[in-house]
PDB file of N, CA and C in Angstrom:
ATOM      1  N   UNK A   1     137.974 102.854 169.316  1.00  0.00           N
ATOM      2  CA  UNK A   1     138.253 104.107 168.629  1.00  0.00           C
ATOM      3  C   UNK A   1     137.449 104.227 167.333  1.00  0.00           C
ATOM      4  N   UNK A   2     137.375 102.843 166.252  1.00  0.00           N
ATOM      5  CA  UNK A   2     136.630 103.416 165.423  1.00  0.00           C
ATOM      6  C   UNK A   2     134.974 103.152 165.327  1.00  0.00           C
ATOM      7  N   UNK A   3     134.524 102.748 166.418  1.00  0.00           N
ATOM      8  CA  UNK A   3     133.010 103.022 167.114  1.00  0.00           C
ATOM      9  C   UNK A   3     132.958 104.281 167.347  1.00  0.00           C
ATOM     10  N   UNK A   4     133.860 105.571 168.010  1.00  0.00           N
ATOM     11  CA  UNK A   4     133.739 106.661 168.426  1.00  0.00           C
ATOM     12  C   UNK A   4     134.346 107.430 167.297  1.00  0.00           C
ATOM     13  N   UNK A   5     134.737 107.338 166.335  1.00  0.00           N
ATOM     14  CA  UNK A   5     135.247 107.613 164.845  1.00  0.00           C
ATOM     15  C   UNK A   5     133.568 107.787 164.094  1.00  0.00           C
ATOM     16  N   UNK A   6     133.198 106.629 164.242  1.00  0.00           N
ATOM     17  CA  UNK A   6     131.694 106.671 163.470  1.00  0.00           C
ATOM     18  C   UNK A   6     130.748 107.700 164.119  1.00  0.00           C
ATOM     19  N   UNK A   7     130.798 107.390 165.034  1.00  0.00           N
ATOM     20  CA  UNK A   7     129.848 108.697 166.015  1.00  0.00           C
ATOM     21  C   UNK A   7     130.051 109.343 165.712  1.00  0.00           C
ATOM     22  N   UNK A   8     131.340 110.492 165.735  1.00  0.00           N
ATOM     23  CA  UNK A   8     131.419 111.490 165.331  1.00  0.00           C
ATOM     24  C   UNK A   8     130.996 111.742 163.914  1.00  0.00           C
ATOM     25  N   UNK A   9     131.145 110.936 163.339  1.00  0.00           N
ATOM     26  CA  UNK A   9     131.018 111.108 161.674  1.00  0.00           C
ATOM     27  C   UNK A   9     129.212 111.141 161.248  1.00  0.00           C
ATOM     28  N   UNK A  10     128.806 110.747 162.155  1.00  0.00           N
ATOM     29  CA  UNK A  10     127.186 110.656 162.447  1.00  0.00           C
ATOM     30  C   UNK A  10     126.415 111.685 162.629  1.00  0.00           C
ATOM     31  N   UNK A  11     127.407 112.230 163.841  1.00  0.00           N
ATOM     32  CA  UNK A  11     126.786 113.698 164.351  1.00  0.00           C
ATOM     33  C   UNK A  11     127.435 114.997 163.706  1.00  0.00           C
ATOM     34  N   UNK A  12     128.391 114.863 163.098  1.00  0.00           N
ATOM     35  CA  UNK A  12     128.700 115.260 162.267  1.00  0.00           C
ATOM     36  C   UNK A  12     128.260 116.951 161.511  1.00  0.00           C
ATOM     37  N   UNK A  13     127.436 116.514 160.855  1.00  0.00           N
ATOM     38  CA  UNK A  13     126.211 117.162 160.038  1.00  0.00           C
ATOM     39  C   UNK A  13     125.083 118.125 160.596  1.00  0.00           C
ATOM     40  N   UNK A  14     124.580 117.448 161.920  1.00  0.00           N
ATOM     41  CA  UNK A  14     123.794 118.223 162.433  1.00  0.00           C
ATOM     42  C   UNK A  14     124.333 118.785 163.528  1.00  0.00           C
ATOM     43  N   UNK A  15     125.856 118.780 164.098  1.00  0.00           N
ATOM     44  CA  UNK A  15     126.415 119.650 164.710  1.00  0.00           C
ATOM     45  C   UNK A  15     126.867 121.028 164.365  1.00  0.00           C
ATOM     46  N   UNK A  16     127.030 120.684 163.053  1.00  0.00           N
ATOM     47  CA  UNK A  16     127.502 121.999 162.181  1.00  0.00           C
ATOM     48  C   UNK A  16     126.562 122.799 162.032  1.00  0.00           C
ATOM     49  N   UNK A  17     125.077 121.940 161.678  1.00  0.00           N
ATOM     50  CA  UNK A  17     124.226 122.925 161.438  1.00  0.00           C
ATOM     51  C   UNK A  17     123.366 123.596 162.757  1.00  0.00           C
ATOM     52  N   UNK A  18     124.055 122.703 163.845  1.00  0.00           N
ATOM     53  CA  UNK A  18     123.489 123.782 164.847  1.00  0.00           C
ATOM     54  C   UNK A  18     124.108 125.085 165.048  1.00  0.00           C
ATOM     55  N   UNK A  19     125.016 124.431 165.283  1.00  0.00           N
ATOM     56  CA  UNK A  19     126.506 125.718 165.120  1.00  0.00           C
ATOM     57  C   UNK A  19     126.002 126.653 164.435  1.00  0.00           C
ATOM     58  N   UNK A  20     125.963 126.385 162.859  1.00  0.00           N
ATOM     59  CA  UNK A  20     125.500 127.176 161.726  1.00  0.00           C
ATOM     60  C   UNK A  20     124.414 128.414 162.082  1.00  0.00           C
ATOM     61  N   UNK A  21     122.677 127.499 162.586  1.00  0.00           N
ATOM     62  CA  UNK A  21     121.694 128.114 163.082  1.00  0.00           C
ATOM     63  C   UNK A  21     122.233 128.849 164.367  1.00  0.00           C
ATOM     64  N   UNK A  22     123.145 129.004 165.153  1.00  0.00           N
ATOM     65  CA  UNK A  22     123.366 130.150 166.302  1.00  0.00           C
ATOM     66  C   UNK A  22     124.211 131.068 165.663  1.00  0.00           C
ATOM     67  N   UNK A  23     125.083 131.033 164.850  1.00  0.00           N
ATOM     68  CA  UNK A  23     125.599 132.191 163.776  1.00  0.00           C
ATOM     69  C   UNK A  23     124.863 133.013 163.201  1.00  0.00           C
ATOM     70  N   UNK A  24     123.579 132.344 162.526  1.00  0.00           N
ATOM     71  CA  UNK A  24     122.945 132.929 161.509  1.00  0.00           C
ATOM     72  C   UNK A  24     121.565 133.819 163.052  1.00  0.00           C
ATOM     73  N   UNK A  25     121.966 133.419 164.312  1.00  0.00           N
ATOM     74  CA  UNK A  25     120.997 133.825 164.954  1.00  0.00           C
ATOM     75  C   UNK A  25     121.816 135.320 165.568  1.00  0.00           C
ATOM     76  N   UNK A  26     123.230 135.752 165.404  1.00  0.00           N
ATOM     77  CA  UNK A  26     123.449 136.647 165.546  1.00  0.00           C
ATOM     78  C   UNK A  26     124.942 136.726 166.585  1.00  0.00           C
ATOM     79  N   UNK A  27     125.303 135.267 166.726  1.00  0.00           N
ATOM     80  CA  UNK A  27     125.955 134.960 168.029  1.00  0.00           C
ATOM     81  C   UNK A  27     127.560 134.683 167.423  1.00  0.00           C
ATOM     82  N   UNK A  28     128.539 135.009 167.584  1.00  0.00           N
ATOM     83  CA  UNK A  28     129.718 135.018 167.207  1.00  0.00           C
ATOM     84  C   UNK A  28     130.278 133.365 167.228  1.00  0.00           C
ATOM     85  N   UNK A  29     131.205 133.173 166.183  1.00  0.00           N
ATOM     86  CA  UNK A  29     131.275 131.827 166.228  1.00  0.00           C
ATOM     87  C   UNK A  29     132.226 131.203 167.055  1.00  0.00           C
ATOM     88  N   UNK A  30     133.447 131.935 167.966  1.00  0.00           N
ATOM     89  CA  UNK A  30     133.328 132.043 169.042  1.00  0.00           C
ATOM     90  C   UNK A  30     132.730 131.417 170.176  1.00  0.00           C
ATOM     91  N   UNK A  31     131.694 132.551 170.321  1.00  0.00           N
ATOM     92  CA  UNK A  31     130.679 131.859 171.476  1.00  0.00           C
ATOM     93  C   UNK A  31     130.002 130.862 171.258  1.00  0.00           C
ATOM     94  N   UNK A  32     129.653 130.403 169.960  1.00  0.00           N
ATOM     95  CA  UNK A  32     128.688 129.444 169.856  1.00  0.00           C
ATOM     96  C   UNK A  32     130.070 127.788 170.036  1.00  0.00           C
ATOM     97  N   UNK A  33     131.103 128.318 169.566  1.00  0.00           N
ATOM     98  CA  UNK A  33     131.877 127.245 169.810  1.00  0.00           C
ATOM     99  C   UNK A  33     132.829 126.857 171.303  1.00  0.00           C
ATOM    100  N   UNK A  34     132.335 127.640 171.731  1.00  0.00           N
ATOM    101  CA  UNK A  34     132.734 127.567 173.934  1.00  0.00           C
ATOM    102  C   UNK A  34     131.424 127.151 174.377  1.00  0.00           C
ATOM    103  N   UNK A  35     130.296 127.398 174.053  1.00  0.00           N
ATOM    104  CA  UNK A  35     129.088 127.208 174.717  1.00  0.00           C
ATOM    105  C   UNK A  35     128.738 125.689 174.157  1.00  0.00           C
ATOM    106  N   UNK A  36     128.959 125.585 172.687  1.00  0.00           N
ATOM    107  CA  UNK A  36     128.672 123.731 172.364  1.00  0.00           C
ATOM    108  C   UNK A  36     129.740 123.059 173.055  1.00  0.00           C
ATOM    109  N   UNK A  37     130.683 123.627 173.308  1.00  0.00           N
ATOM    110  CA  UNK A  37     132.131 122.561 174.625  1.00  0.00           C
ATOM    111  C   UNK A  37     131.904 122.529 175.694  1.00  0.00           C
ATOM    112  N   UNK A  38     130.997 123.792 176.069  1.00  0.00           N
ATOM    113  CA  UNK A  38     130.858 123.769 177.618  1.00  0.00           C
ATOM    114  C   UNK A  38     129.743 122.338 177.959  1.00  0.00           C
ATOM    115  N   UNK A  39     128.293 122.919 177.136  1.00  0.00           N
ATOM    116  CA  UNK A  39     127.385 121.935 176.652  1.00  0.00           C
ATOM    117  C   UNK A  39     127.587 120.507 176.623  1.00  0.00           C
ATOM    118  N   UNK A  40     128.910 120.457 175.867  1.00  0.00           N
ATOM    119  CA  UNK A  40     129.050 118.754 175.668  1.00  0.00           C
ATOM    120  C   UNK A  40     130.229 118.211 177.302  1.00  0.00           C
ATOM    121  N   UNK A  41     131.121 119.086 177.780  1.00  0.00           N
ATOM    122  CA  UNK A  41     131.714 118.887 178.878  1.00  0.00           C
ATOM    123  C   UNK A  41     130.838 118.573 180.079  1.00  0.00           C
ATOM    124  N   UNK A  42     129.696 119.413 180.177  1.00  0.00           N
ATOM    125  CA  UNK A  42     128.634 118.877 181.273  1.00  0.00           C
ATOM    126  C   UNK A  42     127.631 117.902 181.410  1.00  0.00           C
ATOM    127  N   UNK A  43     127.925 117.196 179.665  1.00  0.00           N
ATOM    128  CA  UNK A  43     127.047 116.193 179.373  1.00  0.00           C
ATOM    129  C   UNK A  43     127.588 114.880 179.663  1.00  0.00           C
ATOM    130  N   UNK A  44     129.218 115.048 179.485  1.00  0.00           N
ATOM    131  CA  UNK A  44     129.771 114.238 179.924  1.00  0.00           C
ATOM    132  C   UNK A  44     129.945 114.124 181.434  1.00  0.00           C
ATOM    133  N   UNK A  45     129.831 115.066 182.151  1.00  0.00           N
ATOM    134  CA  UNK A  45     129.889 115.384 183.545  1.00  0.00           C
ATOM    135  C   UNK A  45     128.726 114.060 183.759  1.00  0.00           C
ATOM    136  N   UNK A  46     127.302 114.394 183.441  1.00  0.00           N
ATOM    137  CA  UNK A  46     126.265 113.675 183.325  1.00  0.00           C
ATOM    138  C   UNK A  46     126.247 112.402 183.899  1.00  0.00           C
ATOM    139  N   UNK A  47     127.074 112.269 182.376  1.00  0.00           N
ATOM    140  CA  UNK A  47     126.948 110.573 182.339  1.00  0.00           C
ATOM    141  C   UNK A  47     128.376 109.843 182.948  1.00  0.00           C
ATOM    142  N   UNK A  48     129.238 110.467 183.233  1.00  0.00           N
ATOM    143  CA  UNK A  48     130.271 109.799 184.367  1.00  0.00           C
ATOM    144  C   UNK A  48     129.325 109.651 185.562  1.00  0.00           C
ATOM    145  N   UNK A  49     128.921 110.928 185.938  1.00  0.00           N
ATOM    146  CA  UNK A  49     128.225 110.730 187.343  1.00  0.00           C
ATOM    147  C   UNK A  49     127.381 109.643 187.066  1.00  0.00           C
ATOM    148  N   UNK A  50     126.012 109.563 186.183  1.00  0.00           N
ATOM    149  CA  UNK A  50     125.152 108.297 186.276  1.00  0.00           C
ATOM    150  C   UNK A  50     126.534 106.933 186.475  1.00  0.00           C
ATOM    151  N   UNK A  51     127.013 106.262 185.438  1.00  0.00           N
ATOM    152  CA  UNK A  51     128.053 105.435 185.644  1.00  0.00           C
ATOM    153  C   UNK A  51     128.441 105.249 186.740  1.00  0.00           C
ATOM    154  N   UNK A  52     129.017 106.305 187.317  1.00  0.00           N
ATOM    155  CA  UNK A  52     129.717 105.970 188.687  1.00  0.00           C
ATOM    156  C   UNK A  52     128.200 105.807 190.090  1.00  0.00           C
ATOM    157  N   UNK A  53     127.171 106.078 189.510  1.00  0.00           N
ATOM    158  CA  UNK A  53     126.199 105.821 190.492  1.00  0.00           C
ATOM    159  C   UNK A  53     125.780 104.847 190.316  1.00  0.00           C
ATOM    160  N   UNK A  54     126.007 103.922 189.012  1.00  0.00           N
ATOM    161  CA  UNK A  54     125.077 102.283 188.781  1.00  0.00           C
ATOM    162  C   UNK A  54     126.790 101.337 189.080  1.00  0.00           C
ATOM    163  N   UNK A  55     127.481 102.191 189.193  1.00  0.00           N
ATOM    164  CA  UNK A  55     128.581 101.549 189.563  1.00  0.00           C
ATOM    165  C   UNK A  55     129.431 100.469 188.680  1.00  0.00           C
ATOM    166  N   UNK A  56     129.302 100.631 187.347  1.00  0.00           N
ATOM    167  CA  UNK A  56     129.803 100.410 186.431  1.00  0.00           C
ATOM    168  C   UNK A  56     130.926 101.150 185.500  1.00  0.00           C
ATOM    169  N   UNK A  57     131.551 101.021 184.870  1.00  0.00           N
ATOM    170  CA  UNK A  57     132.458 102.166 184.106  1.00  0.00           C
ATOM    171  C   UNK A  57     132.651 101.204 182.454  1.00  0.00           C
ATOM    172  N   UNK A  58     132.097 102.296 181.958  1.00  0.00           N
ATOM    173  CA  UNK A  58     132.254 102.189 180.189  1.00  0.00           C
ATOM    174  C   UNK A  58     133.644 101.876 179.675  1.00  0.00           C
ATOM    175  N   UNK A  59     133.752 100.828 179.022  1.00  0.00           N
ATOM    176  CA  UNK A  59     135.458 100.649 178.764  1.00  0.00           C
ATOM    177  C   UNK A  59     135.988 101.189 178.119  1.00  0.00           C
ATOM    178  N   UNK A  60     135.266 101.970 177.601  1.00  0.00           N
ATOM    179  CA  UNK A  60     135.656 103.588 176.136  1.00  0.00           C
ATOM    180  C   UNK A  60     136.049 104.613 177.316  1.00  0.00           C
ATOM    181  N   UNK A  61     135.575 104.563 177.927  1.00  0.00           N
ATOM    182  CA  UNK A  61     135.540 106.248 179.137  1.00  0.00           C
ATOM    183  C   UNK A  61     137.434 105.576 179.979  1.00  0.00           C
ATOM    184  N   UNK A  62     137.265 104.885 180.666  1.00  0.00           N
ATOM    185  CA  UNK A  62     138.759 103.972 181.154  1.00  0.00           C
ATOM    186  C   UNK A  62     139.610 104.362 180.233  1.00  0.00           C
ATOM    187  N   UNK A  63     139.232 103.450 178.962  1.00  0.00           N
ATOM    188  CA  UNK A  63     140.636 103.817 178.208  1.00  0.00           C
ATOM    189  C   UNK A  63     141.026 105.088 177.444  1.00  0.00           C
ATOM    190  N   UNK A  64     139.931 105.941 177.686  1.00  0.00           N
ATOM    191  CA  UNK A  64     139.870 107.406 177.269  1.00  0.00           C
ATOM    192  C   UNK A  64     140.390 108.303 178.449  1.00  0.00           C
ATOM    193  N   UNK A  65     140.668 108.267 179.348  1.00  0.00           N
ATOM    194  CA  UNK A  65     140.655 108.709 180.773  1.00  0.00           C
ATOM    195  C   UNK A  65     139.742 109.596 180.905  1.00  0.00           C
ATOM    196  N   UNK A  66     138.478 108.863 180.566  1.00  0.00           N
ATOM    197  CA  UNK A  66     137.713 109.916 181.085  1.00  0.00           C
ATOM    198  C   UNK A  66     136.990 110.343 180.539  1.00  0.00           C
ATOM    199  N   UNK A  67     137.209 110.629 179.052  1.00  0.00           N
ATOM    200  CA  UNK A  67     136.868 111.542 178.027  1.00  0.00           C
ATOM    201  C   UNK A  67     136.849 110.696 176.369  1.00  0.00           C
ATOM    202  N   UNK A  68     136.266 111.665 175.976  1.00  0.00           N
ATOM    203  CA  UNK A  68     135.818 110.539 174.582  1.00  0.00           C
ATOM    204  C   UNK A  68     136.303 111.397 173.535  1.00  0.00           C
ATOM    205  N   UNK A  69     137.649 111.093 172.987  1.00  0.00           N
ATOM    206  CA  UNK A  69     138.286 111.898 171.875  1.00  0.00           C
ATOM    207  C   UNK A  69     138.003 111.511 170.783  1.00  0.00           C
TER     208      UNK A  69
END
């Protein structure tokens, strides 16, 4: 948990300011905040699928069910 505590605290900064740059591009904050969830939900889609194709499983993802809170 606090390996995935730091991450977040990492990305942090330049998540906001992406966020930030699609606001300032005209896009409701709203949408820009369903489209960075959708974004990060299919990224995770991603990388379960790779995992489950090298046939290994991350012990963060297990004890997360799944998901990385």
């Amino acid at each position: 948990m606090k390996h995935n505590l730091t991450c977040r605290q990492s990305l942090a900064s330049a998540f906001q300011a992406l966020s930030d740059e699609a606001v300032k591009a005209g896009w409701s904050e709203g949408d820009v905040a369903l489209a960075l969830a959708e974004l990060a939900e299919e990224r995770v889609i991603e990388i379960t699928a790779k995992v489950i194709m090298e046939g290994s499983i991350h012990p963060q993802l297990v004890a997360a069910g799944g998901r990385n809170s």
